[in-house]
N, C-alpha and C. Protein backbone atom coordinates (compact mmCIF):
# COMPACT_ATOMS: atom_id res chain seq x y z
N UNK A 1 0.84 -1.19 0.00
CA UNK A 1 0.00 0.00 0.00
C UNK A 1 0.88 1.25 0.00
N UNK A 2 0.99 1.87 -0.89
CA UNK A 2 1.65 3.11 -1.09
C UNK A 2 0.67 4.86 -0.88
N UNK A 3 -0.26 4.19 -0.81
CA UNK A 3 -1.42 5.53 -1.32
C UNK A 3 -2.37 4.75 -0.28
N UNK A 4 -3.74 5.79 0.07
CA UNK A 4 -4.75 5.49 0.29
C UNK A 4 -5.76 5.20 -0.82
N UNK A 5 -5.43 5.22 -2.38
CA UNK A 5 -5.75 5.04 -3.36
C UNK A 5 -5.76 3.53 -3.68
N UNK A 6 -5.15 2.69 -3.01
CA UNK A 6 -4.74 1.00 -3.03
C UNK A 6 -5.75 1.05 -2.14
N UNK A 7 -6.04 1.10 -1.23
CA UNK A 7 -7.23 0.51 0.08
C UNK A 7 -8.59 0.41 -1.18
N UNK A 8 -8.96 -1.40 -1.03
CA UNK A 8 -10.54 -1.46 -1.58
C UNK A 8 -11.36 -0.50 -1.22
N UNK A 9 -11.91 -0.39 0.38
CA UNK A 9 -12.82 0.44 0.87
C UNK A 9 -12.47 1.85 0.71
N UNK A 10 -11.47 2.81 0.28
CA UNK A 10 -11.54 3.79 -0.45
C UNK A 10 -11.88 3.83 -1.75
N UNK A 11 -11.72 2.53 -2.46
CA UNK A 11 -12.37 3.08 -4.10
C UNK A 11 -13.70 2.46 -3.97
N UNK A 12 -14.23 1.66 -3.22
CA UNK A 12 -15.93 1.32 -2.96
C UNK A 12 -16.48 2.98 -2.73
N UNK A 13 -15.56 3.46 -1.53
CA UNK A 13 -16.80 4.82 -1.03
C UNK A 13 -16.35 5.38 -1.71
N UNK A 14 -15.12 5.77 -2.54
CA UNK A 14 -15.06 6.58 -3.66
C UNK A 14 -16.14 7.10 -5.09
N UNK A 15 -16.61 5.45 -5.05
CA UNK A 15 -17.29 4.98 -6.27
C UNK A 15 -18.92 5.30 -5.54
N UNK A 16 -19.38 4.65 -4.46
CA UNK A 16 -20.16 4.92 -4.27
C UNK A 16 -20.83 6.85 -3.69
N UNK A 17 -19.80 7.23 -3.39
CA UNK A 17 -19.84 8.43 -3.35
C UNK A 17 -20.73 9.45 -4.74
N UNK A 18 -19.71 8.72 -5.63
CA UNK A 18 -20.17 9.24 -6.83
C UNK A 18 -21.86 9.60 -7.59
N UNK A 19 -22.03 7.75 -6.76
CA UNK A 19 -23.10 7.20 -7.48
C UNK A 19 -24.62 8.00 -6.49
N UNK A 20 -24.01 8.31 -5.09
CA UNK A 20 -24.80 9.12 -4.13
C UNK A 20 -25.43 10.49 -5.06
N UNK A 21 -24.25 11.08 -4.89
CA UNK A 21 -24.17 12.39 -5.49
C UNK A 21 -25.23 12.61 -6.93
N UNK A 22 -24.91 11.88 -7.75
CA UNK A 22 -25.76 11.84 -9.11
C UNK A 22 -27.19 11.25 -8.36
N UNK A 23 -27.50 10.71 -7.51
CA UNK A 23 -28.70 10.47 -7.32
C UNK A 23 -29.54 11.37 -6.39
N UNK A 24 -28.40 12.06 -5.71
CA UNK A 24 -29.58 12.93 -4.90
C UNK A 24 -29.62 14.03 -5.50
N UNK A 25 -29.15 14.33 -6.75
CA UNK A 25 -30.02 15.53 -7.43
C UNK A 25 -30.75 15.32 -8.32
N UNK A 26 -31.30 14.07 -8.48
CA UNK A 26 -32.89 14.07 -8.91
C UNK A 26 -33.42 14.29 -7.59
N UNK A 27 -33.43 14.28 -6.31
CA UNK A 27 -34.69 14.69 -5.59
C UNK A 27 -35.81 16.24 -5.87
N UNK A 28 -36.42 16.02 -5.52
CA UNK A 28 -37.18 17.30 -5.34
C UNK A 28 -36.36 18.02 -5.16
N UNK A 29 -36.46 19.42 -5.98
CA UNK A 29 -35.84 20.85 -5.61
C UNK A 29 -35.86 21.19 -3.71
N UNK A 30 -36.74 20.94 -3.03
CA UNK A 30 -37.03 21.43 -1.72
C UNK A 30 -35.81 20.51 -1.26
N UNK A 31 -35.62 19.34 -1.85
CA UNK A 31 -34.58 18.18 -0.43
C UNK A 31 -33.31 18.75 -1.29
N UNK A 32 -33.39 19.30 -2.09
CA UNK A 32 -31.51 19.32 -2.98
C UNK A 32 -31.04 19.83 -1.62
N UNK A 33 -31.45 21.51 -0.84
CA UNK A 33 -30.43 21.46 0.30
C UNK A 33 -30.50 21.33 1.65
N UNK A 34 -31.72 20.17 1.74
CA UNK A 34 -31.90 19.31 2.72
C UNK A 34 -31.85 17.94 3.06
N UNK A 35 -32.33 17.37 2.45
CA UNK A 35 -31.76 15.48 2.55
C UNK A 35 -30.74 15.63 1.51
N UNK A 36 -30.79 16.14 0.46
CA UNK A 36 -29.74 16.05 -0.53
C UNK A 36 -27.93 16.12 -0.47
N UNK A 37 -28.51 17.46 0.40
CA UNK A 37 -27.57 18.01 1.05
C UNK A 37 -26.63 17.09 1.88
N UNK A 38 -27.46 17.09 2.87
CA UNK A 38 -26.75 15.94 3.64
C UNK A 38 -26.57 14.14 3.61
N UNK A 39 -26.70 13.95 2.71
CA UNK A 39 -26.36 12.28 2.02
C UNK A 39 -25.10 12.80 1.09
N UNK A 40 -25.12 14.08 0.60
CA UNK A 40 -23.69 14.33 -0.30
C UNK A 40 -22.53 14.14 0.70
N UNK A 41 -22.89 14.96 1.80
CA UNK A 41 -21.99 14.88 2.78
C UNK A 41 -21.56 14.09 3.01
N UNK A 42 -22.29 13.32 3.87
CA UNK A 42 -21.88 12.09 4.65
C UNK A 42 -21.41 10.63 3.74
N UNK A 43 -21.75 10.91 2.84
CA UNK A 43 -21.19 10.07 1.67
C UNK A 43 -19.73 10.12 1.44
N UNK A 44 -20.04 11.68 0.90
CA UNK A 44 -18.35 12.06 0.88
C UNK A 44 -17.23 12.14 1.84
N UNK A 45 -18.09 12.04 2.89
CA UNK A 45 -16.94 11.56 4.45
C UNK A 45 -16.40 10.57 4.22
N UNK A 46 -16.93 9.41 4.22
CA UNK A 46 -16.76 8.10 4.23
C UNK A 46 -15.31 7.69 3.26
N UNK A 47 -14.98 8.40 2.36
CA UNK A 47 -13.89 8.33 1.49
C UNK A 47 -12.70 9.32 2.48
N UNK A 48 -13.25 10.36 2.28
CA UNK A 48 -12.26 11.44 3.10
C UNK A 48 -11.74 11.21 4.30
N UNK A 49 -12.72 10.10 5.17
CA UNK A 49 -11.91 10.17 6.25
C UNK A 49 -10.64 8.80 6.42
N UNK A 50 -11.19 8.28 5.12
CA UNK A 50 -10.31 7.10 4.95
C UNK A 50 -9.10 7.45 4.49
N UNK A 51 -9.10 8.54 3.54
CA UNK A 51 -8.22 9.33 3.13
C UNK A 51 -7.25 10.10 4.46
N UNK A 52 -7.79 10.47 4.96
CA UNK A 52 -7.02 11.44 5.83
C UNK A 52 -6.29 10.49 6.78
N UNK A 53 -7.23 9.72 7.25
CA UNK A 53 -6.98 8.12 8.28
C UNK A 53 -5.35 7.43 7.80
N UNK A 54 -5.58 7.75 6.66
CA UNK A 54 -4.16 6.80 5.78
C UNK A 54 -2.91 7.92 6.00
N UNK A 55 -3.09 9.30 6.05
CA UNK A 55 -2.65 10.48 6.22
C UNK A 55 -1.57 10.46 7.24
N UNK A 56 -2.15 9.37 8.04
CA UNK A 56 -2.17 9.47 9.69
C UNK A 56 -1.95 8.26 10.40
N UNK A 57 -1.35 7.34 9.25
CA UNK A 57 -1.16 5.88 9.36
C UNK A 57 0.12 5.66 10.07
N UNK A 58 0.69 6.56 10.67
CA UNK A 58 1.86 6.31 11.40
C UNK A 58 1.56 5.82 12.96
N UNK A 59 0.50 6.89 13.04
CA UNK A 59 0.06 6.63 14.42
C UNK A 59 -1.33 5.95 14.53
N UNK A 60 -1.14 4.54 14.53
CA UNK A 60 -1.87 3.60 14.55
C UNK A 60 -3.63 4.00 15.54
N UNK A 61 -3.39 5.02 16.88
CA UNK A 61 -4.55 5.15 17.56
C UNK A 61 -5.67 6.63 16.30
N UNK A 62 -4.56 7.14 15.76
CA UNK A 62 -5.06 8.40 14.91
C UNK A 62 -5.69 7.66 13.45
N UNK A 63 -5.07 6.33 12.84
CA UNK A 63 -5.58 5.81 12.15
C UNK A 63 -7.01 4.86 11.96
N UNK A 64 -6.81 4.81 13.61
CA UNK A 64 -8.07 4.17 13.84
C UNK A 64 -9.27 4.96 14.03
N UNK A 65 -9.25 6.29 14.44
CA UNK A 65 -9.78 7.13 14.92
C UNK A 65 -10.97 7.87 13.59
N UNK A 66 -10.24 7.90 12.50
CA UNK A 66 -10.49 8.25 11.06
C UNK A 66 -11.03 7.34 11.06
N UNK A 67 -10.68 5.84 10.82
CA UNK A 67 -11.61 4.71 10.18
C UNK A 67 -13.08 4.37 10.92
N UNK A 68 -12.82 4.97 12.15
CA UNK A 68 -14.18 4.75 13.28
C UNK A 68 -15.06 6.06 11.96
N UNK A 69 -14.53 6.95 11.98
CA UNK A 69 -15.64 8.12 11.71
C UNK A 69 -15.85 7.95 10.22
N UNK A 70 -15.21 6.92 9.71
CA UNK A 70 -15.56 6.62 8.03
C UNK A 70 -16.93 5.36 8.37
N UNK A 71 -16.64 4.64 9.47
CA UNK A 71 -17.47 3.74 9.52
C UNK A 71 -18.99 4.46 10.05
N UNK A 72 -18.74 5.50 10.57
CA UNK A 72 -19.64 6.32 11.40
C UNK A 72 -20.57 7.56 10.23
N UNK A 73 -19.32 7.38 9.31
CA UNK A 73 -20.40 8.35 8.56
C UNK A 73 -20.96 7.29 7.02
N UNK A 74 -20.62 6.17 7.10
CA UNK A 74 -21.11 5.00 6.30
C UNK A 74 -23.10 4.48 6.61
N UNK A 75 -22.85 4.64 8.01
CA UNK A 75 -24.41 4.01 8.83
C UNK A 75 -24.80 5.05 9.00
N UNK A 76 -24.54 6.99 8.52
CA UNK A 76 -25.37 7.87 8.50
C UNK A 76 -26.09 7.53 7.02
N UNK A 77 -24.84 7.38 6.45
CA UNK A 77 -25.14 7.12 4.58
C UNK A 77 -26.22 6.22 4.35
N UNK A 78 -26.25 5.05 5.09
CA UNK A 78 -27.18 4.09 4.98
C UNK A 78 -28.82 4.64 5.55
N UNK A 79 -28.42 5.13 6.54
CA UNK A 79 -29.39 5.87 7.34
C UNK A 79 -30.39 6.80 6.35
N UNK A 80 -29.77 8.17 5.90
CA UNK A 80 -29.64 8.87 4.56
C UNK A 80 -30.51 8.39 3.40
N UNK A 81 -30.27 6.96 3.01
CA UNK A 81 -30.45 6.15 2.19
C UNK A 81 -32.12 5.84 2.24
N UNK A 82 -32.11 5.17 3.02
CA UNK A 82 -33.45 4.23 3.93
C UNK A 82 -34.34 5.43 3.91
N UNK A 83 -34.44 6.63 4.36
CA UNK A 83 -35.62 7.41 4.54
C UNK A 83 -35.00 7.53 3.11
N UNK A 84 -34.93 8.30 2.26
CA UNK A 84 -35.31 8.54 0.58
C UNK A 84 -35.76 7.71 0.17
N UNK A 85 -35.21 6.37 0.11
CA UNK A 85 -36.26 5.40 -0.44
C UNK A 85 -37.24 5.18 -0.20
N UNK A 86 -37.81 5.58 1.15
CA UNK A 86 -39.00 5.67 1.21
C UNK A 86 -40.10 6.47 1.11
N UNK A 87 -39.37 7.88 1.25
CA UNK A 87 -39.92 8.43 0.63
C UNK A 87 -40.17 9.11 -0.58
N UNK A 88 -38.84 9.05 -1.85
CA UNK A 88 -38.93 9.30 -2.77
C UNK A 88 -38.90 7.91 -3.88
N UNK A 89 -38.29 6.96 -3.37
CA UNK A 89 -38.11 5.64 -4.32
C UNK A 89 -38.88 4.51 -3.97
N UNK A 90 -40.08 4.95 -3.68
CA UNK A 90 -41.20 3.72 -3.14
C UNK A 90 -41.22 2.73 -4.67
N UNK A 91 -41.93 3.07 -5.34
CA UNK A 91 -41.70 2.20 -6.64
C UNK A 91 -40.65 1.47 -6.90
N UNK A 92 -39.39 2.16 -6.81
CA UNK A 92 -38.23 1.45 -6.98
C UNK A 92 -36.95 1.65 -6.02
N UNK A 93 -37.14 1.01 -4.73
CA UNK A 93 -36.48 0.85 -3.57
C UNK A 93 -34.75 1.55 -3.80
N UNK A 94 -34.11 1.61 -2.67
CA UNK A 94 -32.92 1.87 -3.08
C UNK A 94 -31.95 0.73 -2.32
N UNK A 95 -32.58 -0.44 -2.29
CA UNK A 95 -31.96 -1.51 -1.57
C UNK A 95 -30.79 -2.12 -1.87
N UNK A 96 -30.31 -2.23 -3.39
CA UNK A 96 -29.26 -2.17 -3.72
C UNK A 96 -28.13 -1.72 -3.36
N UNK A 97 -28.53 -0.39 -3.50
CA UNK A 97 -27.18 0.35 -2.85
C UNK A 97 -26.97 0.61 -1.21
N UNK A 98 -27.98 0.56 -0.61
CA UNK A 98 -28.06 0.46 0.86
C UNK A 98 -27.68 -0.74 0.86
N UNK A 99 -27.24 -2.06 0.19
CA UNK A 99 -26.61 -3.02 0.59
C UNK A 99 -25.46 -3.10 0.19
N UNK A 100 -25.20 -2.35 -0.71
CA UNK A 100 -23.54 -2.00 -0.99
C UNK A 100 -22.92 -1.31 0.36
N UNK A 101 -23.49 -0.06 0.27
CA UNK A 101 -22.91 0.83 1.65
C UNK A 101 -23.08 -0.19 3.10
N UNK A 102 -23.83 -1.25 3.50
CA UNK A 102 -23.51 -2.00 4.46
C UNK A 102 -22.16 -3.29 4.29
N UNK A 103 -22.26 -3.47 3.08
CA UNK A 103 -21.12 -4.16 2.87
C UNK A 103 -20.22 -3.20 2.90
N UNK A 104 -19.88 -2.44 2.71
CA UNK A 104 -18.76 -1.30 2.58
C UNK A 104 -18.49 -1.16 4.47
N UNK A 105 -19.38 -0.57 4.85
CA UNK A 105 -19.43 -0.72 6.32
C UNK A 105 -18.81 -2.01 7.18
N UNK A 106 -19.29 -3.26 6.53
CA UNK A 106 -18.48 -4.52 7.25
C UNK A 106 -17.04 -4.63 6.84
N UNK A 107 -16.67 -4.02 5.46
CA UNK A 107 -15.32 -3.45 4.98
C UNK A 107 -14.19 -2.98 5.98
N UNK A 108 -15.10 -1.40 6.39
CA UNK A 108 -14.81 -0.62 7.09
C UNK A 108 -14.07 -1.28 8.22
N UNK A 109 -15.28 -2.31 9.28
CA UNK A 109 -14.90 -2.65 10.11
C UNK A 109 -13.94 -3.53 10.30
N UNK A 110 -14.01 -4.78 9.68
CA UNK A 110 -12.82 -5.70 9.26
C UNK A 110 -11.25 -5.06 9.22
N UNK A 111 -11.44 -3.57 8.27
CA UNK A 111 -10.34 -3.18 8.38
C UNK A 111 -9.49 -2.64 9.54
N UNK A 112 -10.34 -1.90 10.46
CA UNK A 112 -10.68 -1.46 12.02
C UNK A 112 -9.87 -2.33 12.55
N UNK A 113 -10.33 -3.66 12.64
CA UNK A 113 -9.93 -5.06 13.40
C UNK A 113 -8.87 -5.41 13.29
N UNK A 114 -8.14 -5.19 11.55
CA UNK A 114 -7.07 -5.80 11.17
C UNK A 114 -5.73 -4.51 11.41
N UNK A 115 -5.88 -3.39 11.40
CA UNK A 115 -5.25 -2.24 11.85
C UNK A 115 -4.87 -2.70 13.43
N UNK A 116 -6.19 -2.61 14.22
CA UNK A 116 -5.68 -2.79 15.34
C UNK A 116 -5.09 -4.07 16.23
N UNK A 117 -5.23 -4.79 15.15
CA UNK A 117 -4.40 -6.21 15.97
C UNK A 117 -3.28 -6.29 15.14
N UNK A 118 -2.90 -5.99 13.83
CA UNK A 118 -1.71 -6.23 13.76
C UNK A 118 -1.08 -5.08 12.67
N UNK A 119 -1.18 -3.82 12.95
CA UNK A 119 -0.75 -2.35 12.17
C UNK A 119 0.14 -2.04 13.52
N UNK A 120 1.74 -2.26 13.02
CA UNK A 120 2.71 -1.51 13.72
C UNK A 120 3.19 -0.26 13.71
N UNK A 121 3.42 0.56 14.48
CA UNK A 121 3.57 1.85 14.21
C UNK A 121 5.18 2.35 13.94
């Protein structure tokens, strides 16, 4: 690993980031800077803090610290997710990708696990 650009779970929330973004601006004009708003966000955390986390990979408690708040802003994302689909994607659920972002999340954590039992500083 040379980059935080090699970590899977940075190019998943990378990718899924993307795929957030293009979807919450079809919502209604009223949610663009209200639910919209905030699923861009917290989407885009989820990469960034993995990013910064890697930043900071020297000090194994600071690396973990980032990956907690990537995992933390993953189950807002999902969160995020779940009310739009219900209320804007009743016809056509958004379960798909709320099961990507939970797999991304068990990602997250796995990686958590494997940092802290065997990432030397």
């Amino acid at each position: 690993m040379s980059s935080y650009n090699d970590l899977d779970i940075y190019k998943i929330a990378y990718e899924l980031a993307v795929e957030v973004h293009h979807l919450s601006l079809t919502l209604p004009t009223f949610e663009l800077y209200e639910q919209g708003n905030q699923i861009r966000r917290s989407s885009k955390s989820i990469k960034d803090n993995i990013a910064e986390g890697y930043g900071r990979k020297r000090y194994k408690a600071e690396f973990v610290k980032f990956l907690t708040y990537a995992q933390a802003s993953c189950n807002e994302t999902t969160s995020q997710l779940s009310m739009i689909s219900i209320l804007y994607f009743s016809e056509n659920p958004l379960n798909e990708l709320i099961e990507r972002y939970n797999h991304l999340g068990s990602k997250i954590n796995k990686f958590i696990q494997y940092i802290e039992s065997n990432w030397r500083t």
